[in-house]
Protein backbone atom coordinates (compact mmCIF):
# COMPACT_ATOMS: atom_id res chain seq x y z
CA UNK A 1 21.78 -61.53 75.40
CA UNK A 2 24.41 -60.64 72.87
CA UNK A 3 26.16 -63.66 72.99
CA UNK A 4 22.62 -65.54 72.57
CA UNK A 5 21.99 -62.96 69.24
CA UNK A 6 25.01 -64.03 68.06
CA UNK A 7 24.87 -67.76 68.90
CA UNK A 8 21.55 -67.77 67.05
CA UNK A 9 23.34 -65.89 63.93
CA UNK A 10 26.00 -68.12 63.59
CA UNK A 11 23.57 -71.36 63.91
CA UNK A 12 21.55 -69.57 61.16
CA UNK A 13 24.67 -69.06 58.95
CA UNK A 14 26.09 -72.80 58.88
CA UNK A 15 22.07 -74.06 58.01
CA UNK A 16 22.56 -71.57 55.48
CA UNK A 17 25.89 -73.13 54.75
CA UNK A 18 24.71 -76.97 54.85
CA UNK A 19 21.66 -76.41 52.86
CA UNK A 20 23.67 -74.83 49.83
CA UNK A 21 26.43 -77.29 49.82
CA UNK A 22 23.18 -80.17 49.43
CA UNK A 23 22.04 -77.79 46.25
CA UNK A 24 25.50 -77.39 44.76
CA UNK A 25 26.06 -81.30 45.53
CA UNK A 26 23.03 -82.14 43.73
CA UNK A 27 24.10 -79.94 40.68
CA UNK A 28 27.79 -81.04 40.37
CA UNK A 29 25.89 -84.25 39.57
CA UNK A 30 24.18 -83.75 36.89
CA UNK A 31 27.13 -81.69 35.31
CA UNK A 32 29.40 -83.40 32.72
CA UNK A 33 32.36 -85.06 34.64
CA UNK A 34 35.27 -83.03 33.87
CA UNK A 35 33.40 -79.59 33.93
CA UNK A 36 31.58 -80.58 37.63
CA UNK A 37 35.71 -81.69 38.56
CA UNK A 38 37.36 -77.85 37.01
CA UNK A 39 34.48 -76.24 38.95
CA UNK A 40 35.27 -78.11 42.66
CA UNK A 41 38.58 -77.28 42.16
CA UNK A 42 38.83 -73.94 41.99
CA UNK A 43 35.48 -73.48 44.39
CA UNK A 44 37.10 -71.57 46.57
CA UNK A 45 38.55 -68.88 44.68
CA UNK A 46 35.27 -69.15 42.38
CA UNK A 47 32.99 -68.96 45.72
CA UNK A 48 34.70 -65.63 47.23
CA UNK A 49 34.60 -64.02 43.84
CA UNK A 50 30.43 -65.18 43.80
CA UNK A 51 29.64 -64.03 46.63
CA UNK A 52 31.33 -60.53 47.08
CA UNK A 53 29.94 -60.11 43.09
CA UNK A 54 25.84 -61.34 44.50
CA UNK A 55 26.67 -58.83 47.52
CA UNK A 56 27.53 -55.97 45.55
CA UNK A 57 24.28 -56.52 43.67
CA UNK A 58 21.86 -57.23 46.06
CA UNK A 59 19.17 -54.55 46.02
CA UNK A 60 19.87 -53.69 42.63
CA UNK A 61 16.78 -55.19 41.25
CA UNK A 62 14.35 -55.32 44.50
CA UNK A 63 11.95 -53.00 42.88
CA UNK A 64 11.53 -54.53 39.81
CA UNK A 65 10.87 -58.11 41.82
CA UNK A 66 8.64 -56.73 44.09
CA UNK A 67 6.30 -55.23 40.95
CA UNK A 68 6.49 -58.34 39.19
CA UNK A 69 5.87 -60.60 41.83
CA UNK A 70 2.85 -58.54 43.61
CA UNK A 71 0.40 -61.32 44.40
CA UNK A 72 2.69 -63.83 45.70
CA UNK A 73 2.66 -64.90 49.35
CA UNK A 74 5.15 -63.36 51.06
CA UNK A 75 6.09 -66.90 53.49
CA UNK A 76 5.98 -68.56 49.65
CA UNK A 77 8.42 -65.95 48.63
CA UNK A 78 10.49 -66.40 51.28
CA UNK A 79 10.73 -69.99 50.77
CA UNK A 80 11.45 -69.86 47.08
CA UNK A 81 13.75 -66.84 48.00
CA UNK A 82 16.36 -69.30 49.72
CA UNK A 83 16.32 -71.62 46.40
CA UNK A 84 16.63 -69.16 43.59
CA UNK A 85 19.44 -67.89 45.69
CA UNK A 86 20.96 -71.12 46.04
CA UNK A 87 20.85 -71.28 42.14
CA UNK A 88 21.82 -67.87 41.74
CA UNK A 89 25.19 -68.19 44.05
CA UNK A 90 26.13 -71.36 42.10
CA UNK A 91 25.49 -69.56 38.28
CA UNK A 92 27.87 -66.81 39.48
CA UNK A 93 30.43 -69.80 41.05
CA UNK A 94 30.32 -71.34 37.06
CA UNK A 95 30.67 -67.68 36.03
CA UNK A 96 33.78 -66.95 38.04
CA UNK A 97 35.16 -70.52 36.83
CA UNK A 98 37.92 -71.08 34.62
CA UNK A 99 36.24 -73.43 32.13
CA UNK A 100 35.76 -71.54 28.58
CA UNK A 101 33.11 -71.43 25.97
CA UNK A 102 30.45 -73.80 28.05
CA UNK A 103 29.41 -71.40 30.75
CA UNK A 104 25.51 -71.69 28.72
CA UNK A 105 25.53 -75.10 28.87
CA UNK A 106 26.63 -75.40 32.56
CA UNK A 107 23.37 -73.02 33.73
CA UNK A 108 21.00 -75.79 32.69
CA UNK A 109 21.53 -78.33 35.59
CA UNK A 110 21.56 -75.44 38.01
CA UNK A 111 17.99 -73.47 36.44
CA UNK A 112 16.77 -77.52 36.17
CA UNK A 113 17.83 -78.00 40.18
CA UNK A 114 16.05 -74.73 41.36
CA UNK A 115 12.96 -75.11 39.23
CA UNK A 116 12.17 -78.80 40.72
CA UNK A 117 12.85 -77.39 44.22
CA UNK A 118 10.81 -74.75 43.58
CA UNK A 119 7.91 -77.00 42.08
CA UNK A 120 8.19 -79.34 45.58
CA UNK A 121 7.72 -75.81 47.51
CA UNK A 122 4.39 -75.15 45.26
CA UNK A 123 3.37 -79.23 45.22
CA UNK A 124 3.27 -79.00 41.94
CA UNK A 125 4.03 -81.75 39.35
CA UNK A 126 7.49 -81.79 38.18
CA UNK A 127 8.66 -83.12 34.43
CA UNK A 128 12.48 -82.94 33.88
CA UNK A 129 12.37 -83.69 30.92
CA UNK A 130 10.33 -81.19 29.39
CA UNK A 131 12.14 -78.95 32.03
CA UNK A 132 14.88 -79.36 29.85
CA UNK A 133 14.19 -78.51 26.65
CA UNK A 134 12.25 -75.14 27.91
CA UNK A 135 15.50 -73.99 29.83
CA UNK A 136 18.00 -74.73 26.80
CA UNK A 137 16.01 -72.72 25.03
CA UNK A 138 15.94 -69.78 27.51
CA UNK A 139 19.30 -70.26 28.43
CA UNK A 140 20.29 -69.23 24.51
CA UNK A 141 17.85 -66.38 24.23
CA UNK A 142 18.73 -65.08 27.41
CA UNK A 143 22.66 -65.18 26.49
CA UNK A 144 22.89 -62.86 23.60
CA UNK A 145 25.81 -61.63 23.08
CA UNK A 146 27.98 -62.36 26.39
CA UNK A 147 30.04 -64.96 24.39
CA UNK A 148 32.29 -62.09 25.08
CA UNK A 149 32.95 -63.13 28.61
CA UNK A 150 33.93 -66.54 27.75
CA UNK A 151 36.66 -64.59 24.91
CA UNK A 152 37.73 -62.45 27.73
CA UNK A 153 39.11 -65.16 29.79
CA UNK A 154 41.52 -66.03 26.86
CA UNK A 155 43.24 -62.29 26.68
CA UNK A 156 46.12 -62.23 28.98
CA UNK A 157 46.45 -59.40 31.71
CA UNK A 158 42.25 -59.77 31.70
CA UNK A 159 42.35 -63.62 32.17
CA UNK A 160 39.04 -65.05 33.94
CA UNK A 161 38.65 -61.99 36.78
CA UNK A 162 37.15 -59.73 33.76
CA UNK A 163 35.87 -62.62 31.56
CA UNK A 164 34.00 -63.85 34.46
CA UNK A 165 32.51 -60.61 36.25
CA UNK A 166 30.81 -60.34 32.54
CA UNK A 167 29.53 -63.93 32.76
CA UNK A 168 28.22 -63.86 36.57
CA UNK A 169 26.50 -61.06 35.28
CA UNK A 170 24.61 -62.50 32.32
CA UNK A 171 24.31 -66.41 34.25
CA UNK A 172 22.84 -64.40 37.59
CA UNK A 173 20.60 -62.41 35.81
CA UNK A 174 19.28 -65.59 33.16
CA UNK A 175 18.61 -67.77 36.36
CA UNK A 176 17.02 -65.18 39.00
CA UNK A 177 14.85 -64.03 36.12
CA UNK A 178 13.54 -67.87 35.53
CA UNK A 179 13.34 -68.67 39.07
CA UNK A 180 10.61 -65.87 39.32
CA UNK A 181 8.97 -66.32 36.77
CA UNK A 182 8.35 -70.04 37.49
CA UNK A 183 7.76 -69.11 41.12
CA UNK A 184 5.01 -66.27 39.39
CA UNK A 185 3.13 -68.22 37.24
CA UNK A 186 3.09 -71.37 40.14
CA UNK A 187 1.47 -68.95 41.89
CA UNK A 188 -1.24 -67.70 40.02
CA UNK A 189 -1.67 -71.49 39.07
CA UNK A 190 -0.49 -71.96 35.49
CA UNK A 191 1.22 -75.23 34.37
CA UNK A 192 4.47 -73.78 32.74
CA UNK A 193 4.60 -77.28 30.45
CA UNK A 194 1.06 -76.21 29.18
CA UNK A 195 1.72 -72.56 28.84
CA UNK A 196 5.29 -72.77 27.62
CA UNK A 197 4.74 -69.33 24.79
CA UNK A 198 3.48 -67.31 28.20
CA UNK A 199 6.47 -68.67 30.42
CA UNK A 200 9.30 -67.83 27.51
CA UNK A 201 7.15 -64.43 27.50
CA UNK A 202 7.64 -63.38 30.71
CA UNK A 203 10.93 -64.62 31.23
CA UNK A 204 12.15 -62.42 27.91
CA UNK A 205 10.45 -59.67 29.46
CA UNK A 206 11.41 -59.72 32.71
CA UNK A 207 15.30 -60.27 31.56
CA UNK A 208 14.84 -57.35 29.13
CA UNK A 209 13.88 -54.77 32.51
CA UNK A 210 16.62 -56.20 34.35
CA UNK A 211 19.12 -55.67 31.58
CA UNK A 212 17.96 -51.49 31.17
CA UNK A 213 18.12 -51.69 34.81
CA UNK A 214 21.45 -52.85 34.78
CA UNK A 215 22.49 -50.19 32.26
CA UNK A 216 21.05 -47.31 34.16
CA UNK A 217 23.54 -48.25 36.89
């Protein structure tokens, strides 16, 4: 029976495993060249320091998803769970990178990736381009000030561990927040490209309680 549990685990673990490698795949693409290259080769080291970072922060904002999202179906929060994670693991991976002042720019084709998957999930209709020019913008407002992370990596004895736990931070946090909000106001049936002043809204509000959370810590 054990043995069975554990089979089942480890089955669960590599579909886990496959299923983000297609998501990171699809994002490398549509990352410039040289960045998407910097990025697979140091995935490794990147990858371990992502993960242990998401896992050390798991539950830290539960409570403040589960009031914001009260309404949602929980089997349509599940699904969109596994994709905004997805997205979430590979913001921290370009956080934990070694590539310098275009960590912003890099969290675009990862927030575009999740919200299309998450659109699919909702059958919604999906418009990239608009996409876009919505998560540019958020990507900026949601930055601030954490241009210090990407200085960070240049100071030696720091390097990129320090400059990049300060980046993972700010990139999880920017593309968690958007991948609830879009999977929010899917739910309650509001086309974000018609409703873009509510979306940027929420998203700057939502950010702003995860942020004080994060300072209570």
């Amino acid at each position: 029976m054990f043995k069975k549990s554990d089979k089942k685990i480890k089955e669960k673990d590599q579909e886990s495993n496959v299923a983000f490698e297609e998501f990171f795949n699809q994002v490398l693409k549509k990352m410039p060249a040289r960045s998407a290259k910097v990025i697979s080769s140091s995935l490794t080291v990147s990858k371990a320091k992502a993960e242990q970072f998401l896992a050390n922060n798991s539950q830290k904002f539960d409570h403040l998803f589960d009031e914001f999202l009260v309404g949602v179906d929980a089997q349509k929060r599940k699904k969109c769970h596994e994709t905004i994670h997805f997205a979430t693991l590979t913001a921290a991976i370009v956080g934990f990178s070694p590539i310098p002042f275009s960590d912003a720019v890099l969290l675009v084709p990862i927030q575009l990736t999740m919200m299309m998957r998450l659109y699919k999930i909702f059958g919604a209709s999906w418009s990239e381009a608009l996409a876009k020019g919505i998560t540019k913008e958020l990507v900026v407002v949601g930055l601030g000030r954490s241009l210090v992370g990407n200085v960070l990596k240049f100071v030696p004895a720091v390097g990129t561990v320090a400059g990049g736990a300060i980046n993972a931070t700010v990139a999880t946090t920017i593309t968690e927040a958007l991948g609830w909000v879009t999977v929010k106001m899917l739910n309650d049936g509001e086309d974000i490209f018609n409703n873009v002043l509510t979306f940027e809204g929420q998203f700057k509000g939502l950010v702003s309680k995860l942020q004080k959370a994060n300072k209570k810590k």
